[in-house]
PDB file of N, CA and C in Angstrom:
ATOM      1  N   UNK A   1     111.774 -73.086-102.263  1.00  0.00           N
ATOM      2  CA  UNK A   1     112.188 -72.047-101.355  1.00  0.00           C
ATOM      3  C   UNK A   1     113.720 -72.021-101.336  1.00  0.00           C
ATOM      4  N   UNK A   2     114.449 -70.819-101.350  1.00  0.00           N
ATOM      5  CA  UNK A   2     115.178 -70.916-101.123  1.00  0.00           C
ATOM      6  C   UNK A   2     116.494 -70.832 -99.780  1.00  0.00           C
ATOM      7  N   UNK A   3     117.482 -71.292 -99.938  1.00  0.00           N
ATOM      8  CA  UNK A   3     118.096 -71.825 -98.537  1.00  0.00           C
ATOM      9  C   UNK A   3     118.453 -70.843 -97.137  1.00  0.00           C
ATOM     10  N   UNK A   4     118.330 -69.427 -98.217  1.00  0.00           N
ATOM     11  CA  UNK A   4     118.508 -68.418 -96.941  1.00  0.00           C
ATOM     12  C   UNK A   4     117.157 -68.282 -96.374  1.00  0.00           C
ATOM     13  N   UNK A   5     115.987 -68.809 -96.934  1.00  0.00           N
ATOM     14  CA  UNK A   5     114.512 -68.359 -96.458  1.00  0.00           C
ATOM     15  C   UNK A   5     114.319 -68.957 -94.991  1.00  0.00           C
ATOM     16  N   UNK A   6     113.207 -68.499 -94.268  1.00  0.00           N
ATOM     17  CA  UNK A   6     113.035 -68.878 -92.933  1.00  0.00           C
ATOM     18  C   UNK A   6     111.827 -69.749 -93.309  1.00  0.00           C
ATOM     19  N   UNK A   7     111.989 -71.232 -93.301  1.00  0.00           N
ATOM     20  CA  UNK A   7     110.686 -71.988 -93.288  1.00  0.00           C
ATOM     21  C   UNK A   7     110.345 -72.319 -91.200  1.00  0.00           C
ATOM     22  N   UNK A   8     108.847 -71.547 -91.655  1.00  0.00           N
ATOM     23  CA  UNK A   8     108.081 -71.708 -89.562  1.00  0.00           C
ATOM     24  C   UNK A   8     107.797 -72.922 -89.419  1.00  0.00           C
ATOM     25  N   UNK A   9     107.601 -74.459 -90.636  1.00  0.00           N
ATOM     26  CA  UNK A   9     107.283 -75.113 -90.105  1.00  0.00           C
ATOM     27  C   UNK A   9     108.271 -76.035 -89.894  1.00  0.00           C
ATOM     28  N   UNK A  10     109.884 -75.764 -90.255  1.00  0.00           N
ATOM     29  CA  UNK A  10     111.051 -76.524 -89.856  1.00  0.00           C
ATOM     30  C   UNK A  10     111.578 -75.777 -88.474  1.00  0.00           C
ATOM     31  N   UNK A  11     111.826 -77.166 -87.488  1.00  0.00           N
ATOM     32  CA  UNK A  11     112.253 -77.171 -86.205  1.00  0.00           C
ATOM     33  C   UNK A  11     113.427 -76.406 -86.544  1.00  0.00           C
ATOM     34  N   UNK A  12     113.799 -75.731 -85.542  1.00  0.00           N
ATOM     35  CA  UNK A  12     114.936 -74.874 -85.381  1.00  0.00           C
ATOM     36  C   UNK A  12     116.253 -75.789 -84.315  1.00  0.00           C
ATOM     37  N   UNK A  13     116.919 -75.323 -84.704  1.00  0.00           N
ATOM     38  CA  UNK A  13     118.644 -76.263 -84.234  1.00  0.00           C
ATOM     39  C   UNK A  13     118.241 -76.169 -82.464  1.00  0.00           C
ATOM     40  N   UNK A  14     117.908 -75.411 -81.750  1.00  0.00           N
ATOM     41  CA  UNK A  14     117.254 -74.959 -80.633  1.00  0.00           C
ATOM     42  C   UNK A  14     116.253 -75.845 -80.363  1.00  0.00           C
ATOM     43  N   UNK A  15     115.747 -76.058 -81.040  1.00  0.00           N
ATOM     44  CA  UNK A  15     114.244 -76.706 -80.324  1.00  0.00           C
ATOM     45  C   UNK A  15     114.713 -77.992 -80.827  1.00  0.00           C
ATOM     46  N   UNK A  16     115.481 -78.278 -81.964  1.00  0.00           N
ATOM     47  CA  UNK A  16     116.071 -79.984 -81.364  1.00  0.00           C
ATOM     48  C   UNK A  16     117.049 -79.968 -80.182  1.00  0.00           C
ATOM     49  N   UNK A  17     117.549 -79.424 -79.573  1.00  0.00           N
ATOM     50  CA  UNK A  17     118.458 -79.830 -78.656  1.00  0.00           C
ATOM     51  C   UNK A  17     117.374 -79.475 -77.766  1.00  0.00           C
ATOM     52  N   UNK A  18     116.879 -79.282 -77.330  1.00  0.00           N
ATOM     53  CA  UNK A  18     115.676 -78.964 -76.280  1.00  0.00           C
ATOM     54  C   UNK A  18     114.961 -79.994 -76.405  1.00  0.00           C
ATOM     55  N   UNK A  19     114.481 -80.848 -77.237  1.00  0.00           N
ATOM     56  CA  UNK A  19     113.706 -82.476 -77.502  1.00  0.00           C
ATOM     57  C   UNK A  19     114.592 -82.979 -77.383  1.00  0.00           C
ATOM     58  N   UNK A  20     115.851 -83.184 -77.510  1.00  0.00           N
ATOM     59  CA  UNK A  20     116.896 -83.980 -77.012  1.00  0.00           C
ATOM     60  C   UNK A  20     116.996 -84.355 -75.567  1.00  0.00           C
ATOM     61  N   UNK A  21     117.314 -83.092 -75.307  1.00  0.00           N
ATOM     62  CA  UNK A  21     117.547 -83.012 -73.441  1.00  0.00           C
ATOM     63  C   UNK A  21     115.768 -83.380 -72.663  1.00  0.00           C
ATOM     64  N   UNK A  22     114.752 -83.222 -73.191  1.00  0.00           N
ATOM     65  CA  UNK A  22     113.511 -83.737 -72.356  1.00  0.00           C
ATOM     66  C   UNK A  22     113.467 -85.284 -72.889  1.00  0.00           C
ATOM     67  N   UNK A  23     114.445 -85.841 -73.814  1.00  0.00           N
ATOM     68  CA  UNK A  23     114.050 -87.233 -74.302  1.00  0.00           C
ATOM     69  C   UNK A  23     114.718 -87.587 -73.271  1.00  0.00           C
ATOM     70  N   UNK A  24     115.880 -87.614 -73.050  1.00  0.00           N
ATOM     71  CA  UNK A  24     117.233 -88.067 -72.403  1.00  0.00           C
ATOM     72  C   UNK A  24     116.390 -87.675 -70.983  1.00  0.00           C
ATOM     73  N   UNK A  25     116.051 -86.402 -70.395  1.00  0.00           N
ATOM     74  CA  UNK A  25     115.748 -86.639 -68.945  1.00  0.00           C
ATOM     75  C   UNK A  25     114.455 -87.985 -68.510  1.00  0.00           C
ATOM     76  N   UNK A  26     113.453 -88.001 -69.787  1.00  0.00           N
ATOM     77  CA  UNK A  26     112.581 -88.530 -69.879  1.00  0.00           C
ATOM     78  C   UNK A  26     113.496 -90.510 -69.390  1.00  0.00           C
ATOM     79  N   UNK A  27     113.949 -90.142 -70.398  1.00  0.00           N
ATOM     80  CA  UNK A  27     114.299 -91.994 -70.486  1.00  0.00           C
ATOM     81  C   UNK A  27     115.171 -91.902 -68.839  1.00  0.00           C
ATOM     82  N   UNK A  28     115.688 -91.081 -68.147  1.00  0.00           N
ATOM     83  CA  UNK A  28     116.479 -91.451 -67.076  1.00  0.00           C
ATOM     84  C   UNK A  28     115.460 -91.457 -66.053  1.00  0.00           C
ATOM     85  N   UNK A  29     114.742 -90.493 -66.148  1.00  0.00           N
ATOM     86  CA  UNK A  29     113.530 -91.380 -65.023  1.00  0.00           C
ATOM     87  C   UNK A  29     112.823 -92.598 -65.175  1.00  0.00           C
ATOM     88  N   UNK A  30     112.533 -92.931 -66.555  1.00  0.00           N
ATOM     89  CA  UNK A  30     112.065 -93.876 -66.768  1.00  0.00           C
ATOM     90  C   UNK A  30     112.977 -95.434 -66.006  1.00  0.00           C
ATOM     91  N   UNK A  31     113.843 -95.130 -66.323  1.00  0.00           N
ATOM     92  CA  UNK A  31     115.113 -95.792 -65.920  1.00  0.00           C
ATOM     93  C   UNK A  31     114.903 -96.358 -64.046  1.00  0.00           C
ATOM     94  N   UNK A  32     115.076 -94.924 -63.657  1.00  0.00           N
ATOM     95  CA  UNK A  32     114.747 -95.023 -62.009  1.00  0.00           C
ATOM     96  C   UNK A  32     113.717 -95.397 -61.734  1.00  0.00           C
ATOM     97  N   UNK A  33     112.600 -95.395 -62.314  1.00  0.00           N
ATOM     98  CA  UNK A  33     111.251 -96.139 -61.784  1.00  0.00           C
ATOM     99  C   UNK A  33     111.406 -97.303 -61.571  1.00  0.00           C
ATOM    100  N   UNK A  34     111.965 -97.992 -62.956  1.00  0.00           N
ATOM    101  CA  UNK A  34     112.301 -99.400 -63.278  1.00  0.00           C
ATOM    102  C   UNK A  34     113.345 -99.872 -62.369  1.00  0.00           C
ATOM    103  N   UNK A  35     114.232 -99.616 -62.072  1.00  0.00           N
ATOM    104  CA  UNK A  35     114.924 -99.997 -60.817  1.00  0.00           C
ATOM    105  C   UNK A  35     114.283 -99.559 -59.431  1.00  0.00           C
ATOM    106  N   UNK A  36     113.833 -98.656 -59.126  1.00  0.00           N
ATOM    107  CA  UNK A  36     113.365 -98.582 -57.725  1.00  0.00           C
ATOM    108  C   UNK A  36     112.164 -99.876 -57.639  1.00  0.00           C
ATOM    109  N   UNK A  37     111.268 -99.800 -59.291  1.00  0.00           N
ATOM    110  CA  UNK A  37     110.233-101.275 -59.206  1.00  0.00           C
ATOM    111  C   UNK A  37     110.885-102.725 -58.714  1.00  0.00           C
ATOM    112  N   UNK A  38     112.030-102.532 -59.101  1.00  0.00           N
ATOM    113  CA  UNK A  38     112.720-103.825 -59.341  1.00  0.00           C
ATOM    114  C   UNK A  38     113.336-104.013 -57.785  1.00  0.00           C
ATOM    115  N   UNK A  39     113.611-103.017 -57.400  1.00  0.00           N
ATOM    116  CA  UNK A  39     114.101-103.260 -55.978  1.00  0.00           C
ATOM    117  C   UNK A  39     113.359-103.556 -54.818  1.00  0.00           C
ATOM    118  N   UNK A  40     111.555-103.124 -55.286  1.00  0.00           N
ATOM    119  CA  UNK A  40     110.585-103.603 -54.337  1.00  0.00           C
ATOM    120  C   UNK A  40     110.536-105.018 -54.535  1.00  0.00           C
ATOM    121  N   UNK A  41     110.467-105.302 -55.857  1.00  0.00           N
ATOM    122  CA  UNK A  41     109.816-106.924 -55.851  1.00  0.00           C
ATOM    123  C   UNK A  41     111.247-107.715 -54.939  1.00  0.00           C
ATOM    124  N   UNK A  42     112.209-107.231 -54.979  1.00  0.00           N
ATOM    125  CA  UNK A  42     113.523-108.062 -54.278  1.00  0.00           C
ATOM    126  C   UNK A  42     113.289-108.199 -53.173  1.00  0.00           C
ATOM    127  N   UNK A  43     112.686-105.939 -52.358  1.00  0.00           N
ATOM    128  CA  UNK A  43     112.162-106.159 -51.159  1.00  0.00           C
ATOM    129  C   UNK A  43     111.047-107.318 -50.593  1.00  0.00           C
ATOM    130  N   UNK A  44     109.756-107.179 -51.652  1.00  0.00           N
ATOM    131  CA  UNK A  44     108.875-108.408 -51.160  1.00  0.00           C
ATOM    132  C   UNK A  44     109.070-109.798 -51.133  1.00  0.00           C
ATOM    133  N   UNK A  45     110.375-110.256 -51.539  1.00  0.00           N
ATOM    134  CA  UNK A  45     110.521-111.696 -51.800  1.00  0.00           C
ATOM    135  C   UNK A  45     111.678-111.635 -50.232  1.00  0.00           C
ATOM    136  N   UNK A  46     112.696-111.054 -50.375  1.00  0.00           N
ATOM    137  CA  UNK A  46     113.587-111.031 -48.969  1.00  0.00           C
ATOM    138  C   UNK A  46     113.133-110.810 -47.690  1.00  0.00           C
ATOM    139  N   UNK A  47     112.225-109.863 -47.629  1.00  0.00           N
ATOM    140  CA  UNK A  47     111.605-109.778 -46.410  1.00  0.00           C
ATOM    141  C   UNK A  47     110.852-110.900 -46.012  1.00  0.00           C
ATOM    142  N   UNK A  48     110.264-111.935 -46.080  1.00  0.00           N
ATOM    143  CA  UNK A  48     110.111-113.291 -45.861  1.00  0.00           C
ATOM    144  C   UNK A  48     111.215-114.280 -45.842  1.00  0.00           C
ATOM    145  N   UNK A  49     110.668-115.023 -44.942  1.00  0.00           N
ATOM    146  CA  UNK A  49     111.569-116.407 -44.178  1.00  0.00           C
ATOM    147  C   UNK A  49     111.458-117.037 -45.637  1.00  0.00           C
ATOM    148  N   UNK A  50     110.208-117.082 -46.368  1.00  0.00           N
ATOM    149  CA  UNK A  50     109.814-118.128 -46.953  1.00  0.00           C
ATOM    150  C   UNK A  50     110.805-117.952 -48.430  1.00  0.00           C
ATOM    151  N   UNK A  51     110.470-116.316 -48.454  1.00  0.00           N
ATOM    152  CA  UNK A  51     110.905-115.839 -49.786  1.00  0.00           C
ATOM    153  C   UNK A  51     112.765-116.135 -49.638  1.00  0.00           C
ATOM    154  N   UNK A  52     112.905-115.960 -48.888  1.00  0.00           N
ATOM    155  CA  UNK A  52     114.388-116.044 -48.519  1.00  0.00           C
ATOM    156  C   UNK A  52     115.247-117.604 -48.661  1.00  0.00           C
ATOM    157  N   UNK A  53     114.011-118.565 -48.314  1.00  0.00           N
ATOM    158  CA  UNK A  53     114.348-119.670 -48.722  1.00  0.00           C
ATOM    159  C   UNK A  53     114.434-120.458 -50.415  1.00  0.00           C
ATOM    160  N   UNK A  54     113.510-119.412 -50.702  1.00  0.00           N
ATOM    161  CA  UNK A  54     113.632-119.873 -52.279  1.00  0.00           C
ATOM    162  C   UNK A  54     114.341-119.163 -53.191  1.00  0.00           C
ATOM    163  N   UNK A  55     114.602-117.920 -52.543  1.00  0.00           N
ATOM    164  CA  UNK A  55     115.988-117.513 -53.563  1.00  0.00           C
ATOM    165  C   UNK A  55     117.568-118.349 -53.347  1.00  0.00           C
ATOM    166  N   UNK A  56     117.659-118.467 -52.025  1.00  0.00           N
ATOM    167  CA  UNK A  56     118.472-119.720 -51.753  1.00  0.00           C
ATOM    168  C   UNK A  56     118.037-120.881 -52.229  1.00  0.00           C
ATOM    169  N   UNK A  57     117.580-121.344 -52.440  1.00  0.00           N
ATOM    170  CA  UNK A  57     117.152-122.821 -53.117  1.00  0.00           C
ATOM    171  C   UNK A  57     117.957-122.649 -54.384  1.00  0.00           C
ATOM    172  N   UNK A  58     117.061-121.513 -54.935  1.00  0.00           N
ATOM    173  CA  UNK A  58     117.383-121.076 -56.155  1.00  0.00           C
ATOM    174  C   UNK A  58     118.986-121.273 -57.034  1.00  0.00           C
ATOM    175  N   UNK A  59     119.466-120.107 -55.703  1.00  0.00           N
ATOM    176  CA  UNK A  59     121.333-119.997 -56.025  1.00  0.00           C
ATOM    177  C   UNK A  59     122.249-121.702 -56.299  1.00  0.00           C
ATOM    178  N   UNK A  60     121.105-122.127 -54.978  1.00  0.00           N
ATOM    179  CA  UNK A  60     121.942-123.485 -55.109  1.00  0.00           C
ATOM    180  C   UNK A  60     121.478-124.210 -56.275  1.00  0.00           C
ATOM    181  N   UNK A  61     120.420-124.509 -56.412  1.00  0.00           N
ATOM    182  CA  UNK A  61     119.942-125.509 -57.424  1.00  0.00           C
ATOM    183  C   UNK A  61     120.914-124.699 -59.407  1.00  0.00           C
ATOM    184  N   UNK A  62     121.191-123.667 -59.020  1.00  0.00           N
ATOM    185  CA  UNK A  62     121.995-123.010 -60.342  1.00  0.00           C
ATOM    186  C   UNK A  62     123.392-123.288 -60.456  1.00  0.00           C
ATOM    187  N   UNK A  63     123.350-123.542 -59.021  1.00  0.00           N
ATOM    188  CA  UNK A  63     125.205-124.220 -58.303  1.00  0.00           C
ATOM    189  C   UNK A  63     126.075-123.048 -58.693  1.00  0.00           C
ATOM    190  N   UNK A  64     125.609-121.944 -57.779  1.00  0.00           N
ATOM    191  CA  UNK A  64     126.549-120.755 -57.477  1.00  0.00           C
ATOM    192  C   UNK A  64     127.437-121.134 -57.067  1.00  0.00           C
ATOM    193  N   UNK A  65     127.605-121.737 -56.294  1.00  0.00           N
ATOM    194  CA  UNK A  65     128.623-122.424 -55.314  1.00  0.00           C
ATOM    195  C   UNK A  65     129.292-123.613 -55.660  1.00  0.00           C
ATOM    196  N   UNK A  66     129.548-124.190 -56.833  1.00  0.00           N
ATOM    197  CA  UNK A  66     129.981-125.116 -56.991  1.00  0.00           C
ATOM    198  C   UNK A  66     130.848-124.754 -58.398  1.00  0.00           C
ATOM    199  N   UNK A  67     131.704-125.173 -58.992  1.00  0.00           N
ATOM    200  CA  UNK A  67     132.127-125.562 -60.357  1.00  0.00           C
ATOM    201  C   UNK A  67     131.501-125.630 -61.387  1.00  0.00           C
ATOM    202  N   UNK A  68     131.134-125.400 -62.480  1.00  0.00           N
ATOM    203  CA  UNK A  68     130.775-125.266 -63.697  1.00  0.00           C
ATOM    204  C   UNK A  68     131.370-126.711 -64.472  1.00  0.00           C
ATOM    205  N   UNK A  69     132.251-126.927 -65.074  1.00  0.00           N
ATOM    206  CA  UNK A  69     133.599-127.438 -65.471  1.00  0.00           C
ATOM    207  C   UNK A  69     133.353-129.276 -65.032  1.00  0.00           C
ATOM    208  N   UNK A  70     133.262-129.828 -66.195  1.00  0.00           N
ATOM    209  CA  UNK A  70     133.049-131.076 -65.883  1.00  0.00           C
ATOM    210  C   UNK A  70     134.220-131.871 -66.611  1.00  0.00           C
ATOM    211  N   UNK A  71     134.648-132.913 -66.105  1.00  0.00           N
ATOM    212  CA  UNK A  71     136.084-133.413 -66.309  1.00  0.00           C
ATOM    213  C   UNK A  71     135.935-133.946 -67.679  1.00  0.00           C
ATOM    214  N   UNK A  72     134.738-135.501 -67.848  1.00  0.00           N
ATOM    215  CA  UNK A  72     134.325-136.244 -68.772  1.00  0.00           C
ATOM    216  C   UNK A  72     133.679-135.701 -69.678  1.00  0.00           C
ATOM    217  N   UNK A  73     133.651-134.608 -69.658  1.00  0.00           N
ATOM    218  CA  UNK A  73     133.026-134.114 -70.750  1.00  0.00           C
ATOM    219  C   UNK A  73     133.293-133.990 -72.345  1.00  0.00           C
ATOM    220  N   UNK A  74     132.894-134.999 -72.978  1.00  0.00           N
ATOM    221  CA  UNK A  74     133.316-135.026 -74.219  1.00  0.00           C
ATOM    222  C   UNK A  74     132.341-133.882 -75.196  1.00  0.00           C
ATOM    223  N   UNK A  75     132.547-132.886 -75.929  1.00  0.00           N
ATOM    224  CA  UNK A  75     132.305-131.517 -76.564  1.00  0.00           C
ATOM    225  C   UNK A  75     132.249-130.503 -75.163  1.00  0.00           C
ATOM    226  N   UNK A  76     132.011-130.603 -73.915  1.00  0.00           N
ATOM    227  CA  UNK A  76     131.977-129.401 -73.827  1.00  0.00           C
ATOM    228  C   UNK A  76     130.342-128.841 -73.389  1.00  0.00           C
ATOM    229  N   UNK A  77     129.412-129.879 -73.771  1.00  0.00           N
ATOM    230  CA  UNK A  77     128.088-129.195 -73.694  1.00  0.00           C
ATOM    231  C   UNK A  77     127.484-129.142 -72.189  1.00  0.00           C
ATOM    232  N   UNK A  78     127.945-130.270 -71.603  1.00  0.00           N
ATOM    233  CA  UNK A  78     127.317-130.205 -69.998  1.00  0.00           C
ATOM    234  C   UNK A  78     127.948-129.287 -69.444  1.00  0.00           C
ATOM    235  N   UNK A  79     129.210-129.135 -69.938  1.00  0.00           N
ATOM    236  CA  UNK A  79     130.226-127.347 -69.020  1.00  0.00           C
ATOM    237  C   UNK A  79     129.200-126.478 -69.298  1.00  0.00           C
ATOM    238  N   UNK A  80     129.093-126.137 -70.776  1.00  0.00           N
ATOM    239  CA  UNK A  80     128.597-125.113 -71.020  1.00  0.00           C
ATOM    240  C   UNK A  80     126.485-124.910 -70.456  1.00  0.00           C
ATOM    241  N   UNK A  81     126.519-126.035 -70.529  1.00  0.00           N
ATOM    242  CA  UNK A  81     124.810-125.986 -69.865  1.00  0.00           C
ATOM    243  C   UNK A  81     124.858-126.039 -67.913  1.00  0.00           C
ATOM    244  N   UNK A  82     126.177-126.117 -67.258  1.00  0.00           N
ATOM    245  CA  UNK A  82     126.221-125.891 -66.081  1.00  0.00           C
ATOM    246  C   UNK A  82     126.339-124.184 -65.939  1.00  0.00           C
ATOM    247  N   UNK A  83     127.489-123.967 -66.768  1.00  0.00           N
ATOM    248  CA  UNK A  83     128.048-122.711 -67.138  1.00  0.00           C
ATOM    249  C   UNK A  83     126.651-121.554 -67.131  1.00  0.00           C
ATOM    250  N   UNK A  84     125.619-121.872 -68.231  1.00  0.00           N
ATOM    251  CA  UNK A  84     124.244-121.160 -68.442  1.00  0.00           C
ATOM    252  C   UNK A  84     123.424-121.045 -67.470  1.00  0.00           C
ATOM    253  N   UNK A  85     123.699-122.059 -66.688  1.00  0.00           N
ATOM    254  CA  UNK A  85     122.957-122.549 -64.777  1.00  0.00           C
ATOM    255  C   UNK A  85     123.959-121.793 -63.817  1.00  0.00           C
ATOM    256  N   UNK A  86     124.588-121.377 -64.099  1.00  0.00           N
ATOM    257  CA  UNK A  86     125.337-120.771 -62.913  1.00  0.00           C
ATOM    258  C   UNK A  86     125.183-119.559 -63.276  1.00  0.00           C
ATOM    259  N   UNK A  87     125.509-119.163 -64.725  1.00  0.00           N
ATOM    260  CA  UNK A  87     125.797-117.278 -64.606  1.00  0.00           C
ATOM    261  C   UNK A  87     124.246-116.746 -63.753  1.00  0.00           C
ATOM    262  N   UNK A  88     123.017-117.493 -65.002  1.00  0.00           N
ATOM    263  CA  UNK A  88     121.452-116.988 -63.793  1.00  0.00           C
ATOM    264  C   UNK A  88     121.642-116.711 -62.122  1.00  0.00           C
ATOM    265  N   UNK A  89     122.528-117.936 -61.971  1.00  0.00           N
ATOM    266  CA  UNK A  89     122.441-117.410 -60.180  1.00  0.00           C
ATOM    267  C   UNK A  89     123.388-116.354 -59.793  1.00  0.00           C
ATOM    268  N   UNK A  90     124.417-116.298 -60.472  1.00  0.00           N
ATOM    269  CA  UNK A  90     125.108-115.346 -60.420  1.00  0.00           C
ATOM    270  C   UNK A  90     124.533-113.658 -60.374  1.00  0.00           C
ATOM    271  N   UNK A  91     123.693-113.780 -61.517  1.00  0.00           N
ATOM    272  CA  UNK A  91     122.380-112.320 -61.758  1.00  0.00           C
ATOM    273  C   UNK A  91     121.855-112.367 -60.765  1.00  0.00           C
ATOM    274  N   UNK A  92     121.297-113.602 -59.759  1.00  0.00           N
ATOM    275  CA  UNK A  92     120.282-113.360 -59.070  1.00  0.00           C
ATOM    276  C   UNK A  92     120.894-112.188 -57.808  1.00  0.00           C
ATOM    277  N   UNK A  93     121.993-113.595 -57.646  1.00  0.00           N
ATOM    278  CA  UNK A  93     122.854-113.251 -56.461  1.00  0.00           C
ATOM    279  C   UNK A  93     123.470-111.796 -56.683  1.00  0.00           C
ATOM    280  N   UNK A  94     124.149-111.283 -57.776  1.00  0.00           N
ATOM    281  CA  UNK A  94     124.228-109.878 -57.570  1.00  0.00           C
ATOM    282  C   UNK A  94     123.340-108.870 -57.591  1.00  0.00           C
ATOM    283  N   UNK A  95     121.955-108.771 -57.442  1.00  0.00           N
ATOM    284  CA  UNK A  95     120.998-108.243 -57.512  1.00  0.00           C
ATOM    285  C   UNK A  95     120.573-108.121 -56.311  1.00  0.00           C
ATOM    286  N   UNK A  96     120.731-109.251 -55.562  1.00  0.00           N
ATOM    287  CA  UNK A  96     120.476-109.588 -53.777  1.00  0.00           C
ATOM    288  C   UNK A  96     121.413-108.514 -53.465  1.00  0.00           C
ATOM    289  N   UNK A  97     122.966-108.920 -53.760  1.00  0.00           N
ATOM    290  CA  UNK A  97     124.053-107.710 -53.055  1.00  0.00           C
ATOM    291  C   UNK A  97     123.449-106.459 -53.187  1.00  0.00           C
ATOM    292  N   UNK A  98     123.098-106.026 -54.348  1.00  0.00           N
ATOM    293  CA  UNK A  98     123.047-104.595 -55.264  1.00  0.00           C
ATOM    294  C   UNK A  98     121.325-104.033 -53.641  1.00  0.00           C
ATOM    295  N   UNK A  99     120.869-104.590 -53.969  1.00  0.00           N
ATOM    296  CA  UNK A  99     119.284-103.863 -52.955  1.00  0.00           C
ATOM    297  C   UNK A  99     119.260-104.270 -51.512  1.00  0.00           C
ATOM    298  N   UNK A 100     119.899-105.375 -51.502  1.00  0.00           N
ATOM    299  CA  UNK A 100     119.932-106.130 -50.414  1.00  0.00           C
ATOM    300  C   UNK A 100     120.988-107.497 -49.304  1.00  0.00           C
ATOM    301  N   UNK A 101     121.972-106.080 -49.559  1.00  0.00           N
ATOM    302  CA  UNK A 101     123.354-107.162 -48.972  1.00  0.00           C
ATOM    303  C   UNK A 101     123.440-107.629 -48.048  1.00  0.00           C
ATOM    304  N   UNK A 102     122.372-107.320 -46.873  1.00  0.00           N
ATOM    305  CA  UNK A 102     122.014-108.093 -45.799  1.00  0.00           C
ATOM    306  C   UNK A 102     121.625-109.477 -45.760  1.00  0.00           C
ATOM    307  N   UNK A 103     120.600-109.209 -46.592  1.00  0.00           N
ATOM    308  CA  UNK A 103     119.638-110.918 -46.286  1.00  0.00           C
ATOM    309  C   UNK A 103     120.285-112.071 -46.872  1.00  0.00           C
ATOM    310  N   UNK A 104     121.654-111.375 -47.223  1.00  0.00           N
ATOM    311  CA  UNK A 104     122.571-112.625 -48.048  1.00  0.00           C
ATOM    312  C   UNK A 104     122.940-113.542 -46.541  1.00  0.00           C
ATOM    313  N   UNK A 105     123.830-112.910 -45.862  1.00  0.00           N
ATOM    314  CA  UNK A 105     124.282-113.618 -44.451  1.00  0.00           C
ATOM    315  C   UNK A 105     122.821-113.927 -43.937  1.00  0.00           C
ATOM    316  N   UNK A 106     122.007-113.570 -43.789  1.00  0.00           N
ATOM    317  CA  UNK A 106     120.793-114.108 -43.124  1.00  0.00           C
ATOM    318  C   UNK A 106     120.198-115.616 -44.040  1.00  0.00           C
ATOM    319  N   UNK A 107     120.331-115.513 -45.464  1.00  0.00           N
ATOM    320  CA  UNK A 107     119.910-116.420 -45.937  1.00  0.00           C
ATOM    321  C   UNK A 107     120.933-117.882 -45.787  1.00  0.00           C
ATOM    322  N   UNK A 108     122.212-117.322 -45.173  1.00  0.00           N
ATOM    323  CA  UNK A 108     123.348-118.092 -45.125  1.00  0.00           C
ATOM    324  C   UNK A 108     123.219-119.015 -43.823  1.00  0.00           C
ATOM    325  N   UNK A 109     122.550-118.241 -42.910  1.00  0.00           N
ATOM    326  CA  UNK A 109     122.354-118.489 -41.628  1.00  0.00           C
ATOM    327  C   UNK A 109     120.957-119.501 -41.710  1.00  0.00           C
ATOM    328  N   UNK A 110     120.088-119.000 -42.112  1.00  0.00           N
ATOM    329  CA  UNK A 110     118.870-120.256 -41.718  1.00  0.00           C
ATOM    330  C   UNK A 110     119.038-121.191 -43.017  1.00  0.00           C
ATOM    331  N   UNK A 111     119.489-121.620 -43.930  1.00  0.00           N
ATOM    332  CA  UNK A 111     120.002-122.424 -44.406  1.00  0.00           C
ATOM    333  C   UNK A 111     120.795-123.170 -44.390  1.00  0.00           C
ATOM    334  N   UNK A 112     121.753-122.921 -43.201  1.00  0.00           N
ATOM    335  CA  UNK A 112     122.466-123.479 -41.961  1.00  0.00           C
ATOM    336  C   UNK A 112     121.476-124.038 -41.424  1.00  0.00           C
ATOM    337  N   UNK A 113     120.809-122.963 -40.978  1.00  0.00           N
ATOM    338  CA  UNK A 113     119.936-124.347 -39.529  1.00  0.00           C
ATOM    339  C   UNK A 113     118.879-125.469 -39.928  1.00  0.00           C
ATOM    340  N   UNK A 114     118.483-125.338 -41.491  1.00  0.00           N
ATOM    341  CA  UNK A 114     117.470-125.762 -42.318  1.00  0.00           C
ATOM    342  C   UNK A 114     118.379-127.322 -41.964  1.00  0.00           C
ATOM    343  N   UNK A 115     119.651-127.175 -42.399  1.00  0.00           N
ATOM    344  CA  UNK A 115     121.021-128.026 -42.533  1.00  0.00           C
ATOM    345  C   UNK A 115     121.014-129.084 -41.225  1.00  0.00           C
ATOM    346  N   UNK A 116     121.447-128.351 -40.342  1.00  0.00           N
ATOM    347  CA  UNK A 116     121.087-128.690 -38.836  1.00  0.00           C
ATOM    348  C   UNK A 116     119.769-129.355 -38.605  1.00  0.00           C
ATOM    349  N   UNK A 117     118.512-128.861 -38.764  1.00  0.00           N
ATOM    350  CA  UNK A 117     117.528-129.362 -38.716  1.00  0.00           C
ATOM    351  C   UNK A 117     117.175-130.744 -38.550  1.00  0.00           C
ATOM    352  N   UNK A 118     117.693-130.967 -40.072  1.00  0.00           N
ATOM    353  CA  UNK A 118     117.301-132.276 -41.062  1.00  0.00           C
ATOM    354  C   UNK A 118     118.464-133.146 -40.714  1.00  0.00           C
ATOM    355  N   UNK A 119     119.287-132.733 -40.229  1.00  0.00           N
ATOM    356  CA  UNK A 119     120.171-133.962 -39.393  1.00  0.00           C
ATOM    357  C   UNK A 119     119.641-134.360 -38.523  1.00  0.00           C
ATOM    358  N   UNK A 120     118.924-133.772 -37.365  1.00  0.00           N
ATOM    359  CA  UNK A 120     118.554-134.368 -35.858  1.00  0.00           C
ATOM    360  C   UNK A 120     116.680-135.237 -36.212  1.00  0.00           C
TER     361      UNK A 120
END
């Protein structure tokens, strides 16, 4: 065939940019589902005392709060395997901010008194 001919069963420049734009809207909802999903499971774990205690456990046992960086460290590998333990809590913990910047001070607070507790 030749190149000026009209072939019906080649897509037209039109109807690819039109599968373009329903791919692209397609994948951005897809997108928002997956985060609004992701923001329930945060909801069902924060909204509990219990759940609240083990994402705190969590942060700490990753040692958000502490140093990475070990003095004696000859190569470098325990930095870097504290380092791999901290960024995780780091994800967790900005994920808490991102859906749920409240239950951060709340988790701050009865982990305080958990603190308190176990002294008396």
């Amino acid at each position: 065939m030749a190149n000026d001919e009209f072939d019906p069963d080649e897509p037209l420049e039109e109807d690819l940019e039109v599968d373009e734009k329903a791919e692209k809207k397609k994948a951005k909802k897809k997108a928002r589902k997956a985060k609004a999903t992701e923001q329930l499971k945060y909801k069902a774990v924060l909204d509990t005392y219990q759940g609240r205690e083990l994402i705190w456990d969590i942060l700490s046992h990753s040692k958000v709060f502490q140093q990475s960086y070990v003095a004696d460290d000859q190569g470098g590998r325990k930095s870097a395997f504290n380092e791999g333990r901290r960024h995780e809590g780091m994800w967790l913990m900005a994920n808490v901010f991102t859906y749920y910047p409240e239950s951060y001070s709340l988790m701050q607070q009865e982990a305080t008194d958990r603190e308190e507790a176990a002294k008396k």
